[in-house]
N, C-alpha and C. Protein backbone atom coordinates (compact mmCIF):
# COMPACT_ATOMS: atom_id res chain seq x y z
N UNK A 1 145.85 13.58 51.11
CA UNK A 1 144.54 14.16 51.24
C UNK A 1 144.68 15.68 51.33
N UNK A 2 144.03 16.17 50.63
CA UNK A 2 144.18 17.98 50.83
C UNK A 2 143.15 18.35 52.19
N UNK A 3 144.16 19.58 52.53
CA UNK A 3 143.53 19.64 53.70
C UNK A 3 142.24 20.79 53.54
N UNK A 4 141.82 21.03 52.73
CA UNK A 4 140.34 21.45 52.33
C UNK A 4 139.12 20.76 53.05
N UNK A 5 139.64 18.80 52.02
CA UNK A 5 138.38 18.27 52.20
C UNK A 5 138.74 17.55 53.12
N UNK A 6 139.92 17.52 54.13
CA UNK A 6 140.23 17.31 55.47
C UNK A 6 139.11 17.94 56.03
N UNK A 7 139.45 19.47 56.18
CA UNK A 7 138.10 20.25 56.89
C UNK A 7 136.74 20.44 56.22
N UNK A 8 136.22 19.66 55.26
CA UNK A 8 135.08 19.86 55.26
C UNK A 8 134.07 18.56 55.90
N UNK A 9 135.53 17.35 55.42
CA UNK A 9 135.03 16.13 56.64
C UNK A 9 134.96 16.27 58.03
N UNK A 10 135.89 17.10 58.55
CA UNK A 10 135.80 17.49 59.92
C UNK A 10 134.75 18.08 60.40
N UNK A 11 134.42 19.51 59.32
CA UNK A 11 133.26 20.05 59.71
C UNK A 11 131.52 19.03 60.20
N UNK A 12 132.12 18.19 58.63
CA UNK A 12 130.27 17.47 59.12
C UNK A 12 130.20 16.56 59.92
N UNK A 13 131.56 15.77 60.35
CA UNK A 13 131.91 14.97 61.24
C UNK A 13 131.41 15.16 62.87
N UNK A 14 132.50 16.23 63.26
CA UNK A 14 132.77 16.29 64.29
C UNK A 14 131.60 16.46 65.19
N UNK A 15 129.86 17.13 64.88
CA UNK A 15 129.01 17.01 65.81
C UNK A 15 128.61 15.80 66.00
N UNK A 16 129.17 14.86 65.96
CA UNK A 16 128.85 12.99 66.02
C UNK A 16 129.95 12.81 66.81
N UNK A 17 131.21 13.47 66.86
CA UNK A 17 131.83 13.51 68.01
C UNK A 17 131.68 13.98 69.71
N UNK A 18 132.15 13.15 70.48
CA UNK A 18 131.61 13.70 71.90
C UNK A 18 132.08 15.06 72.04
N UNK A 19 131.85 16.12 72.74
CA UNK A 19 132.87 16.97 73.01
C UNK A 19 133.77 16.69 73.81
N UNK A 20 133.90 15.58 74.50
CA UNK A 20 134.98 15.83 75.68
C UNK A 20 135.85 14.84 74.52
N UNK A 21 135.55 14.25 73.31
CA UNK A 21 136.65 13.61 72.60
C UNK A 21 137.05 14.52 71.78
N UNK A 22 136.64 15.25 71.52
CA UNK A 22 136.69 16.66 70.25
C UNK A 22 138.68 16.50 70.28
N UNK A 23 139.03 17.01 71.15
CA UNK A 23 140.44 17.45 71.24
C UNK A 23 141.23 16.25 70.54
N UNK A 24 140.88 15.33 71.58
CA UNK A 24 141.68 13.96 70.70
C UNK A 24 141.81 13.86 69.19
N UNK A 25 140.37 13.57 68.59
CA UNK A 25 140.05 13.70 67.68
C UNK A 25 140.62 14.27 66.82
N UNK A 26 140.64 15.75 67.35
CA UNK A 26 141.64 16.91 66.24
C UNK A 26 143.20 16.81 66.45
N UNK A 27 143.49 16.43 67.42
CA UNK A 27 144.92 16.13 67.20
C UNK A 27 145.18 15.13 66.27
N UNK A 28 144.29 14.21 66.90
CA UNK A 28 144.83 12.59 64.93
C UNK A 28 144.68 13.22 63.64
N UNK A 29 143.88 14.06 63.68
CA UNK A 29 143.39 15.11 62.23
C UNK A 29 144.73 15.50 61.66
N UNK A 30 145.19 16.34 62.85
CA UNK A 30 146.41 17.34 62.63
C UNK A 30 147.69 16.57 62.66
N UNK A 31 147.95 14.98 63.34
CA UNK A 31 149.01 14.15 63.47
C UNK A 31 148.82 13.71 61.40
N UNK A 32 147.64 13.04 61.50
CA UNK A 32 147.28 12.77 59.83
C UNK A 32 148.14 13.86 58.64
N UNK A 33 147.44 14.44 58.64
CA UNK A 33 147.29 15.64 57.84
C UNK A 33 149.05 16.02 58.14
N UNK A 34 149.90 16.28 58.95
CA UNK A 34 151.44 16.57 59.06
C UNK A 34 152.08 15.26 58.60
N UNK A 35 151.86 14.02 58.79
CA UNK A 35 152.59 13.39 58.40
C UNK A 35 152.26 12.74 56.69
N UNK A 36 151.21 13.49 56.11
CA UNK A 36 151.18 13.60 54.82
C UNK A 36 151.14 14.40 54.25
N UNK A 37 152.57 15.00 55.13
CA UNK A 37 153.20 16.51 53.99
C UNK A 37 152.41 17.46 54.11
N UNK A 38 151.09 17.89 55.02
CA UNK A 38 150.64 19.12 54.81
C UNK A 38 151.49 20.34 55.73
N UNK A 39 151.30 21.41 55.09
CA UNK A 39 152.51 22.10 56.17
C UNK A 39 151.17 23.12 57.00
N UNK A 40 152.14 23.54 58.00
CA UNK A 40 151.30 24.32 59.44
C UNK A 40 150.71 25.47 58.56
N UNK A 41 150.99 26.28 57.52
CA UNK A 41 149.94 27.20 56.92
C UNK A 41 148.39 26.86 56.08
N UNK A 42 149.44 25.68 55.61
CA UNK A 42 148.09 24.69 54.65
C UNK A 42 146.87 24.27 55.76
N UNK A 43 147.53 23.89 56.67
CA UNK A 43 146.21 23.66 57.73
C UNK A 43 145.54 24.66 58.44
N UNK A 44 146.54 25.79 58.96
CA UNK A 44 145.43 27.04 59.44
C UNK A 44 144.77 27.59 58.17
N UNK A 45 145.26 27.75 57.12
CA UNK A 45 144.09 28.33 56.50
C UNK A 45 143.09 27.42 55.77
N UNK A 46 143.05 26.11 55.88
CA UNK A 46 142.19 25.05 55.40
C UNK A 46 141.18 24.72 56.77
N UNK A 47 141.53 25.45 57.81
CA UNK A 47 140.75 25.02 58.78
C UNK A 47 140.27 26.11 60.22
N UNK A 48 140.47 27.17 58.86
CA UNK A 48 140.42 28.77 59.86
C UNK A 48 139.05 28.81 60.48
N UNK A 49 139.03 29.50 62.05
CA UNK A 49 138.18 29.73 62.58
C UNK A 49 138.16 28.16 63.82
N UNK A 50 138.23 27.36 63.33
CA UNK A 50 137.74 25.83 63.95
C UNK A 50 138.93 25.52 65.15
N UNK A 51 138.30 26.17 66.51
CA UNK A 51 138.91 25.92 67.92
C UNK A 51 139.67 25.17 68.18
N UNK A 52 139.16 23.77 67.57
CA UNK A 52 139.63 22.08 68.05
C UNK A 52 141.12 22.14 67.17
N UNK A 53 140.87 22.39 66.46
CA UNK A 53 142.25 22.14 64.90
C UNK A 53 143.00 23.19 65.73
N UNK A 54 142.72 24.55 65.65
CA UNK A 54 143.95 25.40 66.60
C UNK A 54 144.29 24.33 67.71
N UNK A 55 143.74 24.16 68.24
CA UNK A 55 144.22 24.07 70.10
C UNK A 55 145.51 22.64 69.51
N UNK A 56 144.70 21.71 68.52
CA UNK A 56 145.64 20.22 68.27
C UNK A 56 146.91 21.24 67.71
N UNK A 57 147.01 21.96 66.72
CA UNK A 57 148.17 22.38 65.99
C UNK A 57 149.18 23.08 67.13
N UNK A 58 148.46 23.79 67.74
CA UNK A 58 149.25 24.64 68.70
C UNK A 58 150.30 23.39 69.77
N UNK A 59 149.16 22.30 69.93
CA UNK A 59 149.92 21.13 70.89
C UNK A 59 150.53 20.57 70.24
N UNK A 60 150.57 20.25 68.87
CA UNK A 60 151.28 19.97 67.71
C UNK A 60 152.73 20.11 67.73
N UNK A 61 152.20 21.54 67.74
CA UNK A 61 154.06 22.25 67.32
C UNK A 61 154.52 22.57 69.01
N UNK A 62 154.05 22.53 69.82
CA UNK A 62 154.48 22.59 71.52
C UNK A 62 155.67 21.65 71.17
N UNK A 63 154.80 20.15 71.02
CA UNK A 63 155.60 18.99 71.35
C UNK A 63 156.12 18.40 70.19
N UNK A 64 156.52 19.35 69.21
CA UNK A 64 157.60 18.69 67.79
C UNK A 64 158.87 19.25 67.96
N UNK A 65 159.92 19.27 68.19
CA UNK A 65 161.06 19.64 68.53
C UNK A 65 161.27 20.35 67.14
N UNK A 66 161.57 18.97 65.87
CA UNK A 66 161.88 19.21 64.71
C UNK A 66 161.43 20.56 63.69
N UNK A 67 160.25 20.60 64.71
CA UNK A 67 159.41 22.20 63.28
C UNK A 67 160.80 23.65 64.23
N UNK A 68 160.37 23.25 66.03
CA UNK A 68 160.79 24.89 66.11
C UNK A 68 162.55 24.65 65.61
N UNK A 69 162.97 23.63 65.65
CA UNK A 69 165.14 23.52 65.13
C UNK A 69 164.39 24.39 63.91
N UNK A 70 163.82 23.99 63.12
CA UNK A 70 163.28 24.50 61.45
C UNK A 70 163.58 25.98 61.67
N UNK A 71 162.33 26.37 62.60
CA UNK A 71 162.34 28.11 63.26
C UNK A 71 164.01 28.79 63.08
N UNK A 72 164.56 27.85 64.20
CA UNK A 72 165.27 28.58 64.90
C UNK A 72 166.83 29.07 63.94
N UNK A 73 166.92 28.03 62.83
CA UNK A 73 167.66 27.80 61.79
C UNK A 73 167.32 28.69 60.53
N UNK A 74 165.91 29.23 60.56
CA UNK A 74 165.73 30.05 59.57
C UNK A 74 166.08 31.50 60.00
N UNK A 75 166.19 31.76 61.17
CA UNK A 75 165.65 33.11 62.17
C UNK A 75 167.29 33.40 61.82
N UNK A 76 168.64 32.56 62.03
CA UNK A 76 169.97 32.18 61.94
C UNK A 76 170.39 32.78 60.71
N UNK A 77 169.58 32.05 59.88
CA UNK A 77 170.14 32.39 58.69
C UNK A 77 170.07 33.65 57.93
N UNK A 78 168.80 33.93 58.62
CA UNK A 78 168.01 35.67 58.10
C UNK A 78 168.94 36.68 59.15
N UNK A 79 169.65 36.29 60.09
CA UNK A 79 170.42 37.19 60.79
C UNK A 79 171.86 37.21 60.04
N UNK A 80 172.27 36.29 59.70
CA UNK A 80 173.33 35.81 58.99
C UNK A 80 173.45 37.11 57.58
N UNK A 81 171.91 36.99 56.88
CA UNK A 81 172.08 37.49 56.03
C UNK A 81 172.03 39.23 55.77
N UNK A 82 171.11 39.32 56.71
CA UNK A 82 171.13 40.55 57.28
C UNK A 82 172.14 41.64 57.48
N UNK A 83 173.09 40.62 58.85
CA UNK A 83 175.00 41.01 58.98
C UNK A 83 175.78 41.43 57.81
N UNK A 84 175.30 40.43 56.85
CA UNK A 84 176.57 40.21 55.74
C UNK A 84 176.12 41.97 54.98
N UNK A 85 174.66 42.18 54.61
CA UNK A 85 173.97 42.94 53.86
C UNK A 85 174.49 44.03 54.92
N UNK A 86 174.43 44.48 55.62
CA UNK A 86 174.50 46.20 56.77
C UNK A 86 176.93 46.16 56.55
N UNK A 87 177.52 44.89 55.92
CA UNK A 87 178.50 45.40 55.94
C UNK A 87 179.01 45.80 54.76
N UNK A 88 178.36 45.42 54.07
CA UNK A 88 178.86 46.13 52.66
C UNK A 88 178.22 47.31 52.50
């Protein structure tokens, strides 16, 4: 599912949602939507501005171990490359 018409279902959806379920809600959005390959840019900018989708993504990536190893392995490698580049 592209996450476009992810958020445009969300948009007309969600006032039929309670607010005190809102959060839930957007986390299954954002659990959905990651485990069918959408990546963390595809969804902030498919769902910019919209509180509920931040707050799920942000708890998202809190509690995914696997995205920040991703981080921390790229940050590695760009230092790596960096080193090699300042010795020649």
């Amino acid at each position: 599912m592209s996450e476009l018409v992810a958020s445009e279902i969300w948009s007309e959806l969600k006032r039929y949602v309670n607010t005190v379920d809102r959060a839930e809600a957007a986390e299954t959005i954002v659990a959905i939507l990651i485990d069918h390959d959408a990546t963390v840019d595809n969804i902030k900018d498919a769902f910019k501005g919209d509180v509920d989708i931040k707050r799920a993504l942000t708890t998202y990536l809190d509690n995914d171990k696997s995205y920040e190893d991703e981080e921390e392995e790229d940050e590695d490698e760009e230092e790596d490359y960096n080193e090699e580049n300042w010795e020649n």
